[in-house]
N, C-alpha and C. Protein backbone atom coordinates (compact mmCIF):
# COMPACT_ATOMS: atom_id res chain seq x y z
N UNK A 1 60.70 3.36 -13.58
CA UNK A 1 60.54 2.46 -14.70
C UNK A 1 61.23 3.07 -15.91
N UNK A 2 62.17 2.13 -16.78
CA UNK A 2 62.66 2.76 -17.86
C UNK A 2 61.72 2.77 -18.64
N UNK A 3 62.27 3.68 -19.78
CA UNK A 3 61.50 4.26 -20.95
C UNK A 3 61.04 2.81 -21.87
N UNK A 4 62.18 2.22 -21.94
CA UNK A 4 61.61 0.85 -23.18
C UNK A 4 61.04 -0.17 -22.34
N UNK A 5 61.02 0.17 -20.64
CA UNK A 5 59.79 -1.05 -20.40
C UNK A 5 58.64 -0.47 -20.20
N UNK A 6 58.40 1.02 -20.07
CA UNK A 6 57.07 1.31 -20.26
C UNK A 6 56.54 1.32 -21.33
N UNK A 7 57.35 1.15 -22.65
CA UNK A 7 56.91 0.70 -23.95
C UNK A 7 56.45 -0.54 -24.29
N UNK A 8 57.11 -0.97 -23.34
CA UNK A 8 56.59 -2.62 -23.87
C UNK A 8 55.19 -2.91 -23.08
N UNK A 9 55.10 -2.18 -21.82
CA UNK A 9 54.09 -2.60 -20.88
C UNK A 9 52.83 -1.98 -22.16
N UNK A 10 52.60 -0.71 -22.26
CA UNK A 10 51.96 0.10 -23.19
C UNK A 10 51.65 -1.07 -24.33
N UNK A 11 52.42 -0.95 -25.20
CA UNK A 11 52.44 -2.32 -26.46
C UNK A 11 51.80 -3.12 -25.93
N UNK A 12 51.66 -3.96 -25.08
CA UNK A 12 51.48 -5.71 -24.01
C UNK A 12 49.80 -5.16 -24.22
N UNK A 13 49.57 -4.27 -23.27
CA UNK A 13 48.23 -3.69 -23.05
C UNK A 13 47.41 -3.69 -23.84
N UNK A 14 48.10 -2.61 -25.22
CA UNK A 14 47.53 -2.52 -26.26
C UNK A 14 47.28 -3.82 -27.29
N UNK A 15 48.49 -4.85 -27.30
CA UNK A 15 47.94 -5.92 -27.88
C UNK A 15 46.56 -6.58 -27.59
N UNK A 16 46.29 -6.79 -26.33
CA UNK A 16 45.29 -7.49 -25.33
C UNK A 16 44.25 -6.55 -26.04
N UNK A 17 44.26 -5.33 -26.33
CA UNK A 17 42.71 -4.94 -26.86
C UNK A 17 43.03 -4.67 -28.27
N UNK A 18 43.87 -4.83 -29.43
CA UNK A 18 43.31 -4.70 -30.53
C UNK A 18 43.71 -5.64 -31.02
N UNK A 19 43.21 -6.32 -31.96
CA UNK A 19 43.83 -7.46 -33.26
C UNK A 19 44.96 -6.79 -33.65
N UNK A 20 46.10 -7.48 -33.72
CA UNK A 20 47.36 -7.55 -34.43
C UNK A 20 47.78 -8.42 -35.24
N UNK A 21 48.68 -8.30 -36.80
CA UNK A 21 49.02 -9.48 -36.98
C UNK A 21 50.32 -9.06 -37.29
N UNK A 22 51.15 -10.42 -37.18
CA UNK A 22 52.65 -10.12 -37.00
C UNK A 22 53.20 -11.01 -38.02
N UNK A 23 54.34 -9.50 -38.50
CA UNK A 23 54.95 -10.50 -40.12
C UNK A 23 56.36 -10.84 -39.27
N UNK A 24 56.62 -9.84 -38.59
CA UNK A 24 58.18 -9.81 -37.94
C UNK A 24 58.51 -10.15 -36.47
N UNK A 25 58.29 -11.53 -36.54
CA UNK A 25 58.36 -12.20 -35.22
C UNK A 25 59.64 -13.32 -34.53
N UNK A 26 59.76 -13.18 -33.65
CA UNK A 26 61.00 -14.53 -33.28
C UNK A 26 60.82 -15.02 -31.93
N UNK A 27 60.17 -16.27 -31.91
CA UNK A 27 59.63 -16.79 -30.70
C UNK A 27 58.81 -16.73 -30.51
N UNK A 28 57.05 -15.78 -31.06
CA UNK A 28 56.20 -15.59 -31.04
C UNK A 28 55.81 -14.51 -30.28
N UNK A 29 57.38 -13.91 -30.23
CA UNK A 29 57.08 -12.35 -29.45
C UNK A 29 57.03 -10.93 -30.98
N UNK A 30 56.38 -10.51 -31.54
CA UNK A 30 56.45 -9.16 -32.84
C UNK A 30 57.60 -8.37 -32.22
N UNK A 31 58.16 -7.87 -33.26
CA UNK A 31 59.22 -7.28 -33.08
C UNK A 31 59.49 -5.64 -33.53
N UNK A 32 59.78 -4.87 -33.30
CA UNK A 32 59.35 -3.25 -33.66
C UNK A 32 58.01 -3.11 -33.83
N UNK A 33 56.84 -3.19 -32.80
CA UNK A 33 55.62 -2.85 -33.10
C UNK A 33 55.76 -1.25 -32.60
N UNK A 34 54.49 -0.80 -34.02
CA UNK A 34 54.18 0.75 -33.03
C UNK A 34 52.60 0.98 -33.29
N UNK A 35 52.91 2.12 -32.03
CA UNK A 35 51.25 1.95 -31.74
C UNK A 35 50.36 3.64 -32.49
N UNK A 36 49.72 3.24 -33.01
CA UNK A 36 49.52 4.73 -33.42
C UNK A 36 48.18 4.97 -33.55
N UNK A 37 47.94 6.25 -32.54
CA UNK A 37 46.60 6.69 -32.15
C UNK A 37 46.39 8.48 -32.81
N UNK A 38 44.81 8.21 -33.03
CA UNK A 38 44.38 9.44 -33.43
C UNK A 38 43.01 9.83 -32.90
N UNK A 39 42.40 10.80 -32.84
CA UNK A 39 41.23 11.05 -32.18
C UNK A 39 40.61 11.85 -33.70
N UNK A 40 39.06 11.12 -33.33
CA UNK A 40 37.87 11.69 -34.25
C UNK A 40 36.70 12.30 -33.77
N UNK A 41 36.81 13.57 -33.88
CA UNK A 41 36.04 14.41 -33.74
C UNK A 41 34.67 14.52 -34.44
N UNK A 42 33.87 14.20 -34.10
CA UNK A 42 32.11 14.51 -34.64
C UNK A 42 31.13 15.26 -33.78
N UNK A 43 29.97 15.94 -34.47
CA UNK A 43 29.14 16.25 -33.83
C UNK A 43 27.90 15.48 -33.33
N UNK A 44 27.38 15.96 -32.29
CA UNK A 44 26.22 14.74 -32.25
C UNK A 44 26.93 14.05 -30.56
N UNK A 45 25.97 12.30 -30.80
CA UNK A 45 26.43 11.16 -30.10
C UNK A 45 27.01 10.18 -30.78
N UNK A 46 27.64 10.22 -32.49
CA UNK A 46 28.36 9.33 -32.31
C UNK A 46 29.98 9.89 -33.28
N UNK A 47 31.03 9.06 -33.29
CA UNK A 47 32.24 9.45 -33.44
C UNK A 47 32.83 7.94 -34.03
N UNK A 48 33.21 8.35 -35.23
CA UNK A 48 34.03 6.81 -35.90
C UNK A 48 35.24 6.72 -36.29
N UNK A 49 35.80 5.13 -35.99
CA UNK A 49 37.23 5.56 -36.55
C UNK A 49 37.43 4.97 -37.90
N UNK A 50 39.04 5.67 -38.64
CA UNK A 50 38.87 5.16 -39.56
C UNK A 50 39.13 3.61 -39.87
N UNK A 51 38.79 3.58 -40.78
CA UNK A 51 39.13 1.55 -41.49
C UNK A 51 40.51 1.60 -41.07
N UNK A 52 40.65 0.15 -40.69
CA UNK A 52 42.38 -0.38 -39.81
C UNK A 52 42.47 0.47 -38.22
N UNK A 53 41.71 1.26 -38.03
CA UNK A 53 41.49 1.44 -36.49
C UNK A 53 40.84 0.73 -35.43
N UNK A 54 40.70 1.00 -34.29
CA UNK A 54 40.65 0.58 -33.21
C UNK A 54 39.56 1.42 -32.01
N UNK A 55 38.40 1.73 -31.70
CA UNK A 55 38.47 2.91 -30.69
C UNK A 55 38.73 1.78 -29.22
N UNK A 56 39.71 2.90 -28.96
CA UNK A 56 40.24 2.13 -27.98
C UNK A 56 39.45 3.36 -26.20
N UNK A 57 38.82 4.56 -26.49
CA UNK A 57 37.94 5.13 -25.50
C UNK A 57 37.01 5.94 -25.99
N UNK A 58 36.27 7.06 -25.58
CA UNK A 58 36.09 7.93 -26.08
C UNK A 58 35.58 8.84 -25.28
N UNK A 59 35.03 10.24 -25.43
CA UNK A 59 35.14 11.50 -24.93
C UNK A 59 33.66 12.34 -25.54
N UNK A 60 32.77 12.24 -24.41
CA UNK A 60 31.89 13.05 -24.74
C UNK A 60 31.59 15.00 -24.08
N UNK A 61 31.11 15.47 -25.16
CA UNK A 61 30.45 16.88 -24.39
C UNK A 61 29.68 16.68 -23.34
N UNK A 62 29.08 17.74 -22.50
CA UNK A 62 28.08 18.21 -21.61
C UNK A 62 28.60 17.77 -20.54
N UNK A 63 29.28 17.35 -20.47
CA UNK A 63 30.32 16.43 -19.00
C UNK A 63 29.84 15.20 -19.21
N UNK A 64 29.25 14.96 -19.86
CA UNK A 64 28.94 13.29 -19.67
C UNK A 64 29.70 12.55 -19.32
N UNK A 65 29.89 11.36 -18.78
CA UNK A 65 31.13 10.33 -18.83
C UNK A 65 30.36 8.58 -18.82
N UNK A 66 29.31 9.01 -19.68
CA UNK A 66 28.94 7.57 -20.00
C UNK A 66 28.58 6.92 -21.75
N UNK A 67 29.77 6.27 -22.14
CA UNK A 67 29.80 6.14 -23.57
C UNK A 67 29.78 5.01 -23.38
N UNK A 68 29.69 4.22 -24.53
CA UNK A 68 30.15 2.95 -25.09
C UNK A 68 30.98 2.50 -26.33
N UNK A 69 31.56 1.79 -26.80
CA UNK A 69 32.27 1.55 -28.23
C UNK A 69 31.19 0.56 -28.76
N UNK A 70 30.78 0.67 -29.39
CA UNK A 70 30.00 0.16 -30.49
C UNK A 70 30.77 -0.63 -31.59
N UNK A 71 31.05 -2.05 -31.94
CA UNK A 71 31.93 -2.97 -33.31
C UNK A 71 30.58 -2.80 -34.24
N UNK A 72 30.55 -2.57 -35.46
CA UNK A 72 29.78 -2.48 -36.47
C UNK A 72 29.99 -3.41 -37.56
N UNK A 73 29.11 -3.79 -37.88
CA UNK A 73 29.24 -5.11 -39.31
C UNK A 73 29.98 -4.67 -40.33
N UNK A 74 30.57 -3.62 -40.44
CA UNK A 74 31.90 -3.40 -41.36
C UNK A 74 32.86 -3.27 -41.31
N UNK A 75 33.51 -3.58 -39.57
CA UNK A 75 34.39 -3.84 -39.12
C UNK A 75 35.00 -2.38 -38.46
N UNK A 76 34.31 -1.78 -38.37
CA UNK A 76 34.95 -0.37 -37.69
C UNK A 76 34.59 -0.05 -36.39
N UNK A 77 34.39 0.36 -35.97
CA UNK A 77 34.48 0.92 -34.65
C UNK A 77 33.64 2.20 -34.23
N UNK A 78 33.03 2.55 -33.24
CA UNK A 78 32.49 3.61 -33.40
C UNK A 78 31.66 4.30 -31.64
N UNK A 79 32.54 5.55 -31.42
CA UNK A 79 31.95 5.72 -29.98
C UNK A 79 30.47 6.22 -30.04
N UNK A 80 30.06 5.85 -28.78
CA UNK A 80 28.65 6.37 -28.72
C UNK A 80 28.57 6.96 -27.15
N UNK A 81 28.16 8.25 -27.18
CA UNK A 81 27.34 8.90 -25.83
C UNK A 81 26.39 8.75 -25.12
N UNK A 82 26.22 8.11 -24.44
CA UNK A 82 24.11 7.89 -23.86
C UNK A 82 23.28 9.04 -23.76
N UNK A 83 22.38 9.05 -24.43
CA UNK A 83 21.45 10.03 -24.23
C UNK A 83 20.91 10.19 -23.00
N UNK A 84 21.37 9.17 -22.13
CA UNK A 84 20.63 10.10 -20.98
C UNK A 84 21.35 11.39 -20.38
N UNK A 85 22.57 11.95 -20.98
CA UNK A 85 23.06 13.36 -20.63
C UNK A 85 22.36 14.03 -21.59
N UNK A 86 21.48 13.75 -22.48
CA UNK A 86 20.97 15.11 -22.66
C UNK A 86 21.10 15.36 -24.22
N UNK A 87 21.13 16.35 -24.85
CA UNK A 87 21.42 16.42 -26.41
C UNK A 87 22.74 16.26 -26.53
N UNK A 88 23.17 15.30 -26.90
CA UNK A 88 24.71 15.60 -26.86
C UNK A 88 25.27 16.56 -27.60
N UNK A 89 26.66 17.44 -27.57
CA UNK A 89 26.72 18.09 -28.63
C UNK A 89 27.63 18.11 -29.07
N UNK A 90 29.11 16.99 -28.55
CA UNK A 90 30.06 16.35 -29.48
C UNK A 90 30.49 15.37 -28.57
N UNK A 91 31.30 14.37 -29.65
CA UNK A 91 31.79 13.10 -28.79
C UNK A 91 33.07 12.87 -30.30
N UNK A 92 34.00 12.78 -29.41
CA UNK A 92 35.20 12.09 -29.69
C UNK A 92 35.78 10.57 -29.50
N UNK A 93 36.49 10.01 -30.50
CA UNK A 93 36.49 8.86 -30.33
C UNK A 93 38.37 8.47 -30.60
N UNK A 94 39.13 7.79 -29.39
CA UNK A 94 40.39 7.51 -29.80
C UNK A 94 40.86 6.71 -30.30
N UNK A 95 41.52 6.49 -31.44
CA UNK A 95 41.45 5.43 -32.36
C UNK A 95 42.76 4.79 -32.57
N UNK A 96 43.13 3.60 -32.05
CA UNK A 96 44.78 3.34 -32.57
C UNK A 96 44.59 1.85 -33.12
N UNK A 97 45.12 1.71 -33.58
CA UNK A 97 45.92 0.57 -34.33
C UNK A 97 47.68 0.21 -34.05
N UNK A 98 47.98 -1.09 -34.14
CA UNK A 98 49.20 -1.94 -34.15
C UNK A 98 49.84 -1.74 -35.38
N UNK A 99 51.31 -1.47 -35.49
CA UNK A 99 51.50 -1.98 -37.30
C UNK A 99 53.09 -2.58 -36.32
N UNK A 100 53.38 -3.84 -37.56
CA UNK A 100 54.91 -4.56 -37.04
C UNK A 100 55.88 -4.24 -38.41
């Protein structure tokens, strides 16, 4: 697979899970979108991203591998760990956003 169609597949994907809005469009396809991700580190069970983000997974301590993303009434985003692993004692959250 070339490089600019695994970009687009990536992009396609990523549209399908975050809100985008598009100033620079022709045909109703956006045009130079990029995707840009960051990870937030907290202690504890929960991990937030910032305003205009996205958590698009997230990553807990103790081995756990059972989180959830949490949408919050202020529009952000925010991972959460289940306590049933235990005290948690960090959880990360990956955060991207669209810009065109």
């Amino acid at each position: 697979m070339k490089m600019t169609s695994t970009l687009v597949l990536i992009v396609t994907l990523a549209c399908l899970a975050l809100t985008v809005s598009c100033s620079s469009c022709q045909g109703g396809i956006c045009l130079n979108p990029t995707l840009s991700c960051q990870n937030h580190h907290a202690n504890g069970h929960y991990a937030s991203c910032p305003a205009g983000f996205q958590a698009t997974s997230c990553t807990c301590g103790k081995k756990c591998g059972s989180w959830s993303i949490n949408h919050l009434s202020d529009g952000t985003h925010q991972c959460f760990c289940h306590t049933g692993c235990g005290n948690m004692d960090w959880t990360t959250a990956r955060c991207c956003k669209i810009t065109m």
